[in-house]
PDB file of N, CA and C in Angstrom:
ATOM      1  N   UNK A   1       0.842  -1.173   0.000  1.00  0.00           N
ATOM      2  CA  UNK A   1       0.000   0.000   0.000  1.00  0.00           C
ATOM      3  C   UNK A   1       0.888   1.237   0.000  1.00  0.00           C
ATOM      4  N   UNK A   2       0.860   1.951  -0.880  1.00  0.00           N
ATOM      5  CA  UNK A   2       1.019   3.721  -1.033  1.00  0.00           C
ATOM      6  C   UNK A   2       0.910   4.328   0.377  1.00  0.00           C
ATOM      7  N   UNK A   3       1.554   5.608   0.194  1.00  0.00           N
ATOM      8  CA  UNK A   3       0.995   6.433   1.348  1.00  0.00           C
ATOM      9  C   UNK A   3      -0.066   7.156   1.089  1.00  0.00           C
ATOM     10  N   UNK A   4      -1.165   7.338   2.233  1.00  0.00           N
ATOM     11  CA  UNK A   4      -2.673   7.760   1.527  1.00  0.00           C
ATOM     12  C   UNK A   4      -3.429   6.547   1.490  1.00  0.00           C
ATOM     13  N   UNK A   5      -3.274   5.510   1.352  1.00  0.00           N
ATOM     14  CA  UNK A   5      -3.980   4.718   2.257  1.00  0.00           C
ATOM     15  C   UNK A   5      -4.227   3.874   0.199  1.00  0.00           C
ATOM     16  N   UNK A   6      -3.786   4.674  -0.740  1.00  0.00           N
ATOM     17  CA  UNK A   6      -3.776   3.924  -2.195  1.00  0.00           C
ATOM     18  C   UNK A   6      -3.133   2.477  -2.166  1.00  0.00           C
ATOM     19  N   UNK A   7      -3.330   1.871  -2.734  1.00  0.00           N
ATOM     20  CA  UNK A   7      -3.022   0.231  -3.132  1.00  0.00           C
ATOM     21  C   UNK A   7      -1.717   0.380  -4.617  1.00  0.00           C
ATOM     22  N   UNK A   8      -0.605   0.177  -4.594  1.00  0.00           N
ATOM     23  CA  UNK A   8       0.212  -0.005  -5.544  1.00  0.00           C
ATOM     24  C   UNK A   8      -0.220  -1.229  -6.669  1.00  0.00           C
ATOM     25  N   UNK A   9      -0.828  -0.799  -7.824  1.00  0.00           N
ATOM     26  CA  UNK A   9      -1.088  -1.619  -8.701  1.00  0.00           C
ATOM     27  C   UNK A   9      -0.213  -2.274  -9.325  1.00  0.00           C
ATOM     28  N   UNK A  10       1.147  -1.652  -9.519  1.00  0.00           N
ATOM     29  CA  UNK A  10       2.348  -2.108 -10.307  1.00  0.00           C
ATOM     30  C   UNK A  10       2.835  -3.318  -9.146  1.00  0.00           C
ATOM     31  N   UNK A  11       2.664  -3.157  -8.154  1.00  0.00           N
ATOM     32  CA  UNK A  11       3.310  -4.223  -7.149  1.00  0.00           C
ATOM     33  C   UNK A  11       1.625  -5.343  -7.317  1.00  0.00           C
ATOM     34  N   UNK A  12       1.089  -5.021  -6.985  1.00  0.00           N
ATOM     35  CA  UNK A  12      -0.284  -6.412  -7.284  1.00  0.00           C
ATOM     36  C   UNK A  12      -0.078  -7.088  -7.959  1.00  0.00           C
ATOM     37  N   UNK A  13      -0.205  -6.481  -9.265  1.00  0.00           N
ATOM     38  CA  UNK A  13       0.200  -7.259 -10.494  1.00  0.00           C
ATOM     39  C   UNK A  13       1.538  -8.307 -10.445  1.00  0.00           C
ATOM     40  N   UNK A  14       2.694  -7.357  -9.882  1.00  0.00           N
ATOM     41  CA  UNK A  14       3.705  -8.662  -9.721  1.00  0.00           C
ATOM     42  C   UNK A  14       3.582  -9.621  -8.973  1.00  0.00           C
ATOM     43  N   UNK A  15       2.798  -9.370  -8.020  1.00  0.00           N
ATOM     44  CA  UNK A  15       2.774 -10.785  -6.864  1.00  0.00           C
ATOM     45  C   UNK A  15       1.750 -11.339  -7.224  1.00  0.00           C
ATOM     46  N   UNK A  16       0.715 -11.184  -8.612  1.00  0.00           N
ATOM     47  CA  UNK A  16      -0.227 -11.759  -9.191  1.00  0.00           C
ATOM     48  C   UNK A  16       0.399 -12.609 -10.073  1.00  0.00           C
ATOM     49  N   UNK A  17       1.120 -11.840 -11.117  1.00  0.00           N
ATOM     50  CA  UNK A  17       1.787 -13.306 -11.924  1.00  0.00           C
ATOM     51  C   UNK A  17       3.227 -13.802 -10.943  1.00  0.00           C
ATOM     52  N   UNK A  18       3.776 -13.424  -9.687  1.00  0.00           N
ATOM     53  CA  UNK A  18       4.466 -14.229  -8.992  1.00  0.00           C
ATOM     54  C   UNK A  18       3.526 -15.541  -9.188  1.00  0.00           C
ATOM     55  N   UNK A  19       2.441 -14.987  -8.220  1.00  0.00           N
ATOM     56  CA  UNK A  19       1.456 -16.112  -7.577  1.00  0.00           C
ATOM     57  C   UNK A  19       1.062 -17.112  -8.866  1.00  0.00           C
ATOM     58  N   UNK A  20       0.632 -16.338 -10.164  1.00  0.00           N
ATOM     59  CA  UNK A  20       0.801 -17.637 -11.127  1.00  0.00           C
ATOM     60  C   UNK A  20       2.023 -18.347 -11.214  1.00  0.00           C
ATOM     61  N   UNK A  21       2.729 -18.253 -11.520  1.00  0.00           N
ATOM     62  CA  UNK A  21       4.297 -18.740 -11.790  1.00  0.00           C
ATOM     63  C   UNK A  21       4.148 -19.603 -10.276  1.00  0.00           C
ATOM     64  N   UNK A  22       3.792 -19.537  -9.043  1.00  0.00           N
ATOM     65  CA  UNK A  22       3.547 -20.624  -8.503  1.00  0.00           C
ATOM     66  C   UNK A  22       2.897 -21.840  -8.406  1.00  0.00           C
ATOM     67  N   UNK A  23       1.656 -21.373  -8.931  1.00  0.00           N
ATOM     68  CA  UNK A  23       0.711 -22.279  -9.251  1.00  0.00           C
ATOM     69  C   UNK A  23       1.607 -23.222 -10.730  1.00  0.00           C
ATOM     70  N   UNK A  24       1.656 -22.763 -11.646  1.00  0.00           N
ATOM     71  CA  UNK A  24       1.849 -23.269 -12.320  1.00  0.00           C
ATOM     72  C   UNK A  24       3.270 -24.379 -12.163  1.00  0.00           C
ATOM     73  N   UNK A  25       3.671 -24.201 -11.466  1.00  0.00           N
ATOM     74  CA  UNK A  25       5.545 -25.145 -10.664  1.00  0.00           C
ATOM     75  C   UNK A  25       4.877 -25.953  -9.889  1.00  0.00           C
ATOM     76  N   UNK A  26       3.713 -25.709  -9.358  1.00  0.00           N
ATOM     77  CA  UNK A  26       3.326 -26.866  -7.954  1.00  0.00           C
ATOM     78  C   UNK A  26       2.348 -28.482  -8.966  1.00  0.00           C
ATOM     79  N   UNK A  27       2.061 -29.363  -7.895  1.00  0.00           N
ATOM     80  CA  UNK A  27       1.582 -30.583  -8.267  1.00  0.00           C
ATOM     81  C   UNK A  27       0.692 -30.490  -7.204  1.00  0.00           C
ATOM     82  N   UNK A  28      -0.450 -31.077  -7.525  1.00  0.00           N
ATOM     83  CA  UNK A  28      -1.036 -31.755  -6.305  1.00  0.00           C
ATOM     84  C   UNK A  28      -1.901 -33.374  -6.817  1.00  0.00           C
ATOM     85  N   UNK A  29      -2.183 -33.883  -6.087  1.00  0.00           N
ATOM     86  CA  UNK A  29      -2.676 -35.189  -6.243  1.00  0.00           C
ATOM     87  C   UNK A  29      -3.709 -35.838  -5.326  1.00  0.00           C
ATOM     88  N   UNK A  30      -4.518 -36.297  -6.262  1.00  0.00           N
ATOM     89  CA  UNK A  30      -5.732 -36.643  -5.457  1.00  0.00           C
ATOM     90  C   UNK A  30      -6.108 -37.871  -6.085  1.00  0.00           C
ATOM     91  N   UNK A  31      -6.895 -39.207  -5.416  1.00  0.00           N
ATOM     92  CA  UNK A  31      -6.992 -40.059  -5.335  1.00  0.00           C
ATOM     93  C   UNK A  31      -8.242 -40.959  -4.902  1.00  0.00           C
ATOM     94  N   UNK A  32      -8.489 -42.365  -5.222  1.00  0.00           N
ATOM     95  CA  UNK A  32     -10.150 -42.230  -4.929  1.00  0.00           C
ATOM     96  C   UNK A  32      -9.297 -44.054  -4.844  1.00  0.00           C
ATOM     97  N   UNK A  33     -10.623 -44.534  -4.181  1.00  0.00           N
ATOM     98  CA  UNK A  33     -10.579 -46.367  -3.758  1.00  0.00           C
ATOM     99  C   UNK A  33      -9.181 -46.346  -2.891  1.00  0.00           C
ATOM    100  N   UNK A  34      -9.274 -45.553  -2.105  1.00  0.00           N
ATOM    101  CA  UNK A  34      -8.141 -45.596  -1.030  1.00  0.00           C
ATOM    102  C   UNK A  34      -6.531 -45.697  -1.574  1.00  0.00           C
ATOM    103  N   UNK A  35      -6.522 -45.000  -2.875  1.00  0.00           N
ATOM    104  CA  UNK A  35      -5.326 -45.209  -3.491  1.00  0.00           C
ATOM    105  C   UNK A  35      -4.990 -45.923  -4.365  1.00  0.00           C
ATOM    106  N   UNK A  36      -6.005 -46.506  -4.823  1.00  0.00           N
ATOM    107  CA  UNK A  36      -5.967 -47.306  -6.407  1.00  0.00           C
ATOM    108  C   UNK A  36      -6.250 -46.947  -7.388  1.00  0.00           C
ATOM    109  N   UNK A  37      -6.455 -45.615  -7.285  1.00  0.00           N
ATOM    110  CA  UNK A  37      -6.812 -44.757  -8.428  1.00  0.00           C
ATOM    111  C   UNK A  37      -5.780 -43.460  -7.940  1.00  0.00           C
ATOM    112  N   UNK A  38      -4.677 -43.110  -8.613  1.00  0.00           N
ATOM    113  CA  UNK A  38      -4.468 -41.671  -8.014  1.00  0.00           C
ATOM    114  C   UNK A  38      -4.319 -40.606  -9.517  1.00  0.00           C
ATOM    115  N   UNK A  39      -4.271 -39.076  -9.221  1.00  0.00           N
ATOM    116  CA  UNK A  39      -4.324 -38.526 -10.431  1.00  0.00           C
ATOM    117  C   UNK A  39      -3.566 -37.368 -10.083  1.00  0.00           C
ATOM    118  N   UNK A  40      -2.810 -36.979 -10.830  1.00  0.00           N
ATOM    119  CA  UNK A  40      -1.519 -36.039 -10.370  1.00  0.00           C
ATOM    120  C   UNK A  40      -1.951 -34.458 -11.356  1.00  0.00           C
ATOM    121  N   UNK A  41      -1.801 -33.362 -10.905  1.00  0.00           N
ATOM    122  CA  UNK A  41      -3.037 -32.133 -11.709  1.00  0.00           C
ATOM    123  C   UNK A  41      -1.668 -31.405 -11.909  1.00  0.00           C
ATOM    124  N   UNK A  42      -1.129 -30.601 -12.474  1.00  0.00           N
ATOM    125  CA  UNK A  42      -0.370 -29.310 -12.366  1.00  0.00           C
ATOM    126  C   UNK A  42      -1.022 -28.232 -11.772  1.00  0.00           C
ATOM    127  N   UNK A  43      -0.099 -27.248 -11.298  1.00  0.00           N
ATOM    128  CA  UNK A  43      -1.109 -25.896 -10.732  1.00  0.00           C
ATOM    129  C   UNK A  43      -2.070 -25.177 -11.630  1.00  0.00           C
ATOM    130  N   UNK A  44      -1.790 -25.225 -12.944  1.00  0.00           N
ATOM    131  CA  UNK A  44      -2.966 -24.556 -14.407  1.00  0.00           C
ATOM    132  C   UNK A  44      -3.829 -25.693 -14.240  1.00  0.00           C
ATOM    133  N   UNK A  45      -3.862 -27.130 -13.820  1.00  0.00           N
ATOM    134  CA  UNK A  45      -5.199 -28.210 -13.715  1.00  0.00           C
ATOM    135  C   UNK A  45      -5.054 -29.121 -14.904  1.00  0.00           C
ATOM    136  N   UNK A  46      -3.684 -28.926 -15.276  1.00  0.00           N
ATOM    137  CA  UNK A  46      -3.888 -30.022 -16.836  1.00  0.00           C
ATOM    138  C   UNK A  46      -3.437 -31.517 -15.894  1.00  0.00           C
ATOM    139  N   UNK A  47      -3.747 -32.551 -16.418  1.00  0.00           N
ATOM    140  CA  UNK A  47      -3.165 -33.783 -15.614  1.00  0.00           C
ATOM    141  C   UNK A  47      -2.114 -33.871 -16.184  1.00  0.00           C
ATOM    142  N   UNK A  48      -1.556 -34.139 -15.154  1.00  0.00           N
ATOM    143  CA  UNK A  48       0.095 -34.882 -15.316  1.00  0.00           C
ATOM    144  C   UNK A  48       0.936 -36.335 -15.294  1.00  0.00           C
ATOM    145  N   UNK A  49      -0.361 -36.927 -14.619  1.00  0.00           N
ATOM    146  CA  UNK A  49       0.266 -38.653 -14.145  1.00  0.00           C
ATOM    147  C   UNK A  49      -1.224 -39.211 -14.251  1.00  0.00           C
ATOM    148  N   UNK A  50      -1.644 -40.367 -14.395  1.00  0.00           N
ATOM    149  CA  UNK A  50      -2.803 -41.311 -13.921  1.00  0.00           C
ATOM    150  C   UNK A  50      -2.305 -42.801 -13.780  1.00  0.00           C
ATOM    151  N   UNK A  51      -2.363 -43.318 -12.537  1.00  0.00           N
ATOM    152  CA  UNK A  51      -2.209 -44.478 -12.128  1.00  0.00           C
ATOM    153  C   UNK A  51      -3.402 -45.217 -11.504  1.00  0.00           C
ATOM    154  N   UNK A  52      -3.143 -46.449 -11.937  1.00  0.00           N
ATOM    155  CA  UNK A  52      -3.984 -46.918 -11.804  1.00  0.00           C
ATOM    156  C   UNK A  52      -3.310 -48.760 -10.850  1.00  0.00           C
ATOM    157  N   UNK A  53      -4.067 -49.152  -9.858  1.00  0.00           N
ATOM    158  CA  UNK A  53      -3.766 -50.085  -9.212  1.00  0.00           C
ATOM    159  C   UNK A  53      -4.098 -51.354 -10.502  1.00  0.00           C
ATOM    160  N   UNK A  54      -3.188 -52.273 -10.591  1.00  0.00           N
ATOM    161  CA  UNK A  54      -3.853 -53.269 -11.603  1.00  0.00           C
ATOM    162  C   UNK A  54      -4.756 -54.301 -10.915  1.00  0.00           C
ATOM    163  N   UNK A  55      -5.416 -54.308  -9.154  1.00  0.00           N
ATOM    164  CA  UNK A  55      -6.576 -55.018  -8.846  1.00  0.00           C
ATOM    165  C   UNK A  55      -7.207 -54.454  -9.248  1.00  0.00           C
ATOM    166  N   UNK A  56      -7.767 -53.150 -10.114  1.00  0.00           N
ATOM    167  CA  UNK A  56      -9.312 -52.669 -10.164  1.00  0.00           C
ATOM    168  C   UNK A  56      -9.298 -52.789 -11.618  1.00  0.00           C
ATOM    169  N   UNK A  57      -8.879 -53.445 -12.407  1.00  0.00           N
ATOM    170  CA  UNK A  57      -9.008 -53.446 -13.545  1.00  0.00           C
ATOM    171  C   UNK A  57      -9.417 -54.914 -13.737  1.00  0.00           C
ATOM    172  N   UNK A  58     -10.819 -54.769 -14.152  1.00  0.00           N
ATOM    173  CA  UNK A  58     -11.817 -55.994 -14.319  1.00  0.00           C
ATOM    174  C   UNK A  58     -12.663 -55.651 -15.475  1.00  0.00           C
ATOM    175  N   UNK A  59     -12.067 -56.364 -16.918  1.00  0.00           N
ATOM    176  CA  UNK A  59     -13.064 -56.279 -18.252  1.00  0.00           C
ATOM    177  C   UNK A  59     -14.580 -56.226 -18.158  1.00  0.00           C
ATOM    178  N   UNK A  60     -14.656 -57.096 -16.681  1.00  0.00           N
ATOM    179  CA  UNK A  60     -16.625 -57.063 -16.839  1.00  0.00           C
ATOM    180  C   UNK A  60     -17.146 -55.988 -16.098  1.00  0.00           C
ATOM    181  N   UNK A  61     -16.369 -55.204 -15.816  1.00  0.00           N
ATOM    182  CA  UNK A  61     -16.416 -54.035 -14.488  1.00  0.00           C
ATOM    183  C   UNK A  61     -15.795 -52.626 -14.909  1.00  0.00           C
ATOM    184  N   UNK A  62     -16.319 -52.348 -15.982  1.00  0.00           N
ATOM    185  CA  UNK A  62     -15.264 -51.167 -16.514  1.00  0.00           C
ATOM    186  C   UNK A  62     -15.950 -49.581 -15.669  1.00  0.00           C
ATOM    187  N   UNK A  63     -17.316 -50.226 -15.186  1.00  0.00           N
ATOM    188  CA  UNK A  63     -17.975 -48.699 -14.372  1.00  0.00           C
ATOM    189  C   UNK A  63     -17.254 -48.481 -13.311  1.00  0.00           C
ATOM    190  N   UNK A  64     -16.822 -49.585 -12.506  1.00  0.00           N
ATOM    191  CA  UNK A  64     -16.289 -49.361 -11.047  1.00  0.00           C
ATOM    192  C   UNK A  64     -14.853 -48.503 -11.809  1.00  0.00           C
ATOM    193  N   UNK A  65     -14.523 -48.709 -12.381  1.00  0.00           N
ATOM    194  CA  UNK A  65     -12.942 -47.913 -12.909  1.00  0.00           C
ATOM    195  C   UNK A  65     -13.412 -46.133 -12.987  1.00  0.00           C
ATOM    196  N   UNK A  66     -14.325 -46.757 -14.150  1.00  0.00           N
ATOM    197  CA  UNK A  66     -14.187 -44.911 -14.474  1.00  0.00           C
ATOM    198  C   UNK A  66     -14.543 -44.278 -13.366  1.00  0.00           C
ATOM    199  N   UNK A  67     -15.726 -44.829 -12.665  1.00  0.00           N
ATOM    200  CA  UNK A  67     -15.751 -44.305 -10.909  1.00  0.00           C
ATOM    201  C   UNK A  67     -14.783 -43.720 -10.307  1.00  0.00           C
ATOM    202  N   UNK A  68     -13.636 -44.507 -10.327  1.00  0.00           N
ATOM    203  CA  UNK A  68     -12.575 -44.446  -9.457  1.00  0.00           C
ATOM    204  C   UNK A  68     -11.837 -43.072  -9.906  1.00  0.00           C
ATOM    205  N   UNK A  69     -11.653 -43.566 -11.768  1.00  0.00           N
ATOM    206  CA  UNK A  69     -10.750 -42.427 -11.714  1.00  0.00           C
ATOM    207  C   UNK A  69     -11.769 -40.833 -12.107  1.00  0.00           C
ATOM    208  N   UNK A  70     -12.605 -40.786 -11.921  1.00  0.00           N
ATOM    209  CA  UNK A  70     -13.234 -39.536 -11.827  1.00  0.00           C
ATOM    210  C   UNK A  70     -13.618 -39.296 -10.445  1.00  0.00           C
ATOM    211  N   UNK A  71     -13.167 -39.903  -9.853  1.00  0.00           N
ATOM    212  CA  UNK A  71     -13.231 -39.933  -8.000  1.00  0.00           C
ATOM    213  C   UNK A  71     -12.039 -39.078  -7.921  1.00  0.00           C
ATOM    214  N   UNK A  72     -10.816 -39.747  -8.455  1.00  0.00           N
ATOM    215  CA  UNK A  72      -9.846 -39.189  -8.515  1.00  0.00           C
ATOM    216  C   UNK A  72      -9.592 -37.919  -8.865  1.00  0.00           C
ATOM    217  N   UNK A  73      -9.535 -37.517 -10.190  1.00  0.00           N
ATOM    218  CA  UNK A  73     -10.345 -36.277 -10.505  1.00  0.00           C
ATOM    219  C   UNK A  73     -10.678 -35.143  -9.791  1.00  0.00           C
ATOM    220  N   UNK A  74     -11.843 -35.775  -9.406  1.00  0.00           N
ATOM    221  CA  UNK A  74     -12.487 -34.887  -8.413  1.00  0.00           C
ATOM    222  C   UNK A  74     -11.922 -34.220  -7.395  1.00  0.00           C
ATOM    223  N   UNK A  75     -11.212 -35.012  -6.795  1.00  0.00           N
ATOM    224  CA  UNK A  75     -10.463 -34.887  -5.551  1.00  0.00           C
ATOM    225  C   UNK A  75      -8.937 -34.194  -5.670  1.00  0.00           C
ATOM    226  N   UNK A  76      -8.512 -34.467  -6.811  1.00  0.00           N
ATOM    227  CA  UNK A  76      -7.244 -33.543  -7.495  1.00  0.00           C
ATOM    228  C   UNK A  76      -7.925 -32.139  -7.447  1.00  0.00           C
ATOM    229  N   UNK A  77      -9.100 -32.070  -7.742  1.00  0.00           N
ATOM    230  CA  UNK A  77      -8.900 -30.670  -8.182  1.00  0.00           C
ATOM    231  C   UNK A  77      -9.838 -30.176  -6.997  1.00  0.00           C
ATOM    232  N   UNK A  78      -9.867 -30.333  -5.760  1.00  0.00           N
ATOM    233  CA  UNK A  78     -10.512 -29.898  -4.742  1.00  0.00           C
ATOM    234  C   UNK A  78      -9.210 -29.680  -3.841  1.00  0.00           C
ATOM    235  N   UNK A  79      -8.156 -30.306  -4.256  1.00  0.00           N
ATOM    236  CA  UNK A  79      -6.687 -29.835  -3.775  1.00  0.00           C
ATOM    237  C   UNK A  79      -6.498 -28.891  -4.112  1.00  0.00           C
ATOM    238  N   UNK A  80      -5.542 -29.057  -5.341  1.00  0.00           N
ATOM    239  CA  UNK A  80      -5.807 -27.297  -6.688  1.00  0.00           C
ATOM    240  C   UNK A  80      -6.110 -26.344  -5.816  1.00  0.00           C
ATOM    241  N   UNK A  81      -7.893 -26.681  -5.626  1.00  0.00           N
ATOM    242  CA  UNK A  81      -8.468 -25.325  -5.181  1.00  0.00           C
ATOM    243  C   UNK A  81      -8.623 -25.018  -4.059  1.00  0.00           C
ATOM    244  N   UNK A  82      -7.613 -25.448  -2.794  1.00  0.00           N
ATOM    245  CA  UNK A  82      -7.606 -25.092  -1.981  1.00  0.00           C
ATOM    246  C   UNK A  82      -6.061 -24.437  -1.955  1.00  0.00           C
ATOM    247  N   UNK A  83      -5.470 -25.439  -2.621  1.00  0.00           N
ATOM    248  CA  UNK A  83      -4.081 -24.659  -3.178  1.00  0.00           C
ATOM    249  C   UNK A  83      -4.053 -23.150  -3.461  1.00  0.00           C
ATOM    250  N   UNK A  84      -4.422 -22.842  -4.327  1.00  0.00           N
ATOM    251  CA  UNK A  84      -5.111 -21.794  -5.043  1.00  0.00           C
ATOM    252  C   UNK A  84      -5.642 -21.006  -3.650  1.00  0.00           C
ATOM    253  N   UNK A  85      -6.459 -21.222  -3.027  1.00  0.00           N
ATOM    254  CA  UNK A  85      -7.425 -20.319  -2.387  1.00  0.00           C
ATOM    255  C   UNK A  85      -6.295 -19.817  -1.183  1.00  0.00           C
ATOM    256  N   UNK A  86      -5.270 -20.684  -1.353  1.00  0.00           N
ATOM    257  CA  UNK A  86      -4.057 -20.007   0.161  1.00  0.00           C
ATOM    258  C   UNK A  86      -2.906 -19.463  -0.590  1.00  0.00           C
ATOM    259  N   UNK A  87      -2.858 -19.441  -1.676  1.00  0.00           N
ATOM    260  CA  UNK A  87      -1.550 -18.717  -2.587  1.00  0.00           C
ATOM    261  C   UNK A  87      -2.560 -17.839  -2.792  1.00  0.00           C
ATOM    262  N   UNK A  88      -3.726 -17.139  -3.068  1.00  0.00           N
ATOM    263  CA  UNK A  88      -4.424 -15.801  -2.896  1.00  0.00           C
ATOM    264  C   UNK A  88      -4.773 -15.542  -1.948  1.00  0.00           C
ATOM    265  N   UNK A  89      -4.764 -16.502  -0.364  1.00  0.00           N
ATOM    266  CA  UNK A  89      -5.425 -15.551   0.872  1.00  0.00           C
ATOM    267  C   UNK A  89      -3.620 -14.790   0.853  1.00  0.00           C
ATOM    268  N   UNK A  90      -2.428 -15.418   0.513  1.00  0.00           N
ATOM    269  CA  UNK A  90      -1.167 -14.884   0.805  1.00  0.00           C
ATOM    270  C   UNK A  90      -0.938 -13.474  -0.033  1.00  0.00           C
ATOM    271  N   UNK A  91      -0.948 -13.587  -1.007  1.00  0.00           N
ATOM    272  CA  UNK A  91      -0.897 -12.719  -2.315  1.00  0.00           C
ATOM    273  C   UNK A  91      -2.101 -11.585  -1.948  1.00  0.00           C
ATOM    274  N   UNK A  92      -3.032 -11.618  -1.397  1.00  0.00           N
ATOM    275  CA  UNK A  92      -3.829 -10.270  -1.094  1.00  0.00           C
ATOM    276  C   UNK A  92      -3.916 -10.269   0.333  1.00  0.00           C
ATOM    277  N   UNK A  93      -3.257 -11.242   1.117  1.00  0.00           N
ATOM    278  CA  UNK A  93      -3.449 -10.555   2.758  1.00  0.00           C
ATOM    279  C   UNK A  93      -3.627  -9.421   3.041  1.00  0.00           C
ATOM    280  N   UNK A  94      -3.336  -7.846   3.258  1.00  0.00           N
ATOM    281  CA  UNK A  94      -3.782  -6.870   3.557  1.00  0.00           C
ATOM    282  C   UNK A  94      -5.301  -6.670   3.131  1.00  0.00           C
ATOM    283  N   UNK A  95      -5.148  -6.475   1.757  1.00  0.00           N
ATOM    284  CA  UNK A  95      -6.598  -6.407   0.986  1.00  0.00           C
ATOM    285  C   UNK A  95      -7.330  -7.070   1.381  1.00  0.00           C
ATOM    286  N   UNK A  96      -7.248  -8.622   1.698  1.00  0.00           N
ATOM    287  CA  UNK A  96      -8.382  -9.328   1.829  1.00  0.00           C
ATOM    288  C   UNK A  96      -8.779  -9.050   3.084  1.00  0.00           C
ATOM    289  N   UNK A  97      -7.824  -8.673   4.303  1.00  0.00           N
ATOM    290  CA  UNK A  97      -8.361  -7.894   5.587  1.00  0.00           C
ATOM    291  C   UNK A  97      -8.800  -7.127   5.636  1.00  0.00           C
ATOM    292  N   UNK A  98      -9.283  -6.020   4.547  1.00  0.00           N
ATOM    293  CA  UNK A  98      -9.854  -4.776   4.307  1.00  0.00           C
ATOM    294  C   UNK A  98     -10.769  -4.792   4.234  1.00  0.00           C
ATOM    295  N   UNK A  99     -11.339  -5.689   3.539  1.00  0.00           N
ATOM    296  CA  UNK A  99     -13.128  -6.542   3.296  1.00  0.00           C
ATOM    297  C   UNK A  99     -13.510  -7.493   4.241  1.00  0.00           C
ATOM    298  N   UNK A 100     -12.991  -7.467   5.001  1.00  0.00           N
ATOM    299  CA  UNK A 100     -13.662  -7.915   6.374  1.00  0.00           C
ATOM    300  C   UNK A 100     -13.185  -9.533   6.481  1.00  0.00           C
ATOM    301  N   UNK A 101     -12.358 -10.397   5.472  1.00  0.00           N
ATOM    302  CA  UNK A 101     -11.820 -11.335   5.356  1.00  0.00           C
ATOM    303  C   UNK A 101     -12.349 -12.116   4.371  1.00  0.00           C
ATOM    304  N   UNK A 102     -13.355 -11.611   4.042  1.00  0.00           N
ATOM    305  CA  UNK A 102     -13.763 -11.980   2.827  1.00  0.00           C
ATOM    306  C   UNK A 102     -14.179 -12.941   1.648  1.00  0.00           C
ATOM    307  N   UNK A 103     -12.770 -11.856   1.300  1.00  0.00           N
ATOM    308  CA  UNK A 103     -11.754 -12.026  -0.304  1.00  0.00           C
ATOM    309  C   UNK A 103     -12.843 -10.947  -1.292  1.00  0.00           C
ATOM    310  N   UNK A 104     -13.050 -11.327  -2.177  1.00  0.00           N
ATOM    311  CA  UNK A 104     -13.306 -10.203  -3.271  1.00  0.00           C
ATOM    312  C   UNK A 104     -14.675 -10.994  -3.756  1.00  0.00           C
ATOM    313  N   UNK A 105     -15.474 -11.834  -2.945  1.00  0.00           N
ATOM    314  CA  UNK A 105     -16.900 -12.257  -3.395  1.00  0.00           C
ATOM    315  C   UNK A 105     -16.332 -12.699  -4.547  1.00  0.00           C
ATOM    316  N   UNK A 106     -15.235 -13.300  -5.622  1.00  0.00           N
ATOM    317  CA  UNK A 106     -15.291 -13.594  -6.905  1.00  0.00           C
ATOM    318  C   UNK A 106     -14.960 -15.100  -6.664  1.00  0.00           C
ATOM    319  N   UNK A 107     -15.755 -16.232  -7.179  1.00  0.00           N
ATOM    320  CA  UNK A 107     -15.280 -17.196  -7.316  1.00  0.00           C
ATOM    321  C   UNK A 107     -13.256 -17.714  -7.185  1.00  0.00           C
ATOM    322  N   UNK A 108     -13.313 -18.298  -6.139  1.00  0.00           N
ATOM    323  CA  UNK A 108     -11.833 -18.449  -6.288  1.00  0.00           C
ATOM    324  C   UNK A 108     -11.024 -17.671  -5.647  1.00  0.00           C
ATOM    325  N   UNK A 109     -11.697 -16.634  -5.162  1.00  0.00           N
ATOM    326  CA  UNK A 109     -11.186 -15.370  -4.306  1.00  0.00           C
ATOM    327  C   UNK A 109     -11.607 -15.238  -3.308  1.00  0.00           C
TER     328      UNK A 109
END
């Protein structure tokens, strides 16, 4: 923050694409059937790994799979976004104390 109580935009912005450039270096991984399904996300959310246990792979049973790995899925990216939601409570700490804790009412924020 400026003196005058102004917000430095040129500094936001850098600790905004800092904060991307983090996201985008980190992994997280999430997993479903207690680990027989796991799925590895990058910080942008593209997948990076899918493993799969070779007990759940049954030709007459192909629903219980996709289950699993959209369990997986799921759960990758509920990491992500908690990931995400603490590399922006960090990246706007002051601000986001300004709004009462907030964040900015915007999805993700």
């Amino acid at each position: 923050m400026q003196p005058g109580g102004q917000f430095d935009i040129q500094q936001l912005f850098a600790q905004a694409m800092s904060a991307q450039q983090e996201l985008a270096a980190t992994e997280v991984t999430g997993q479903a059937g207690g680990g027989l399904v796991t799925v590895t996300l990058t910080g942008d959310g593209n997948v990076r790994a899918l493993t799969i246990d070779p007990k759940v792979v049954d030709p007459d049973d192909v629903d219980t799979l996709q289950d699993l790995v959209v369990g997986a899925l799921a759960d990758a990216h509920r990491e992500l976004q908690e990931m995400q939601n603490e590399v922006q409570a960090k990246m706007l700490g002051p601000l986001a104390g300004g709004l009462g804790g907030g964040g900015l009412g915007l999805p993700g924020v």
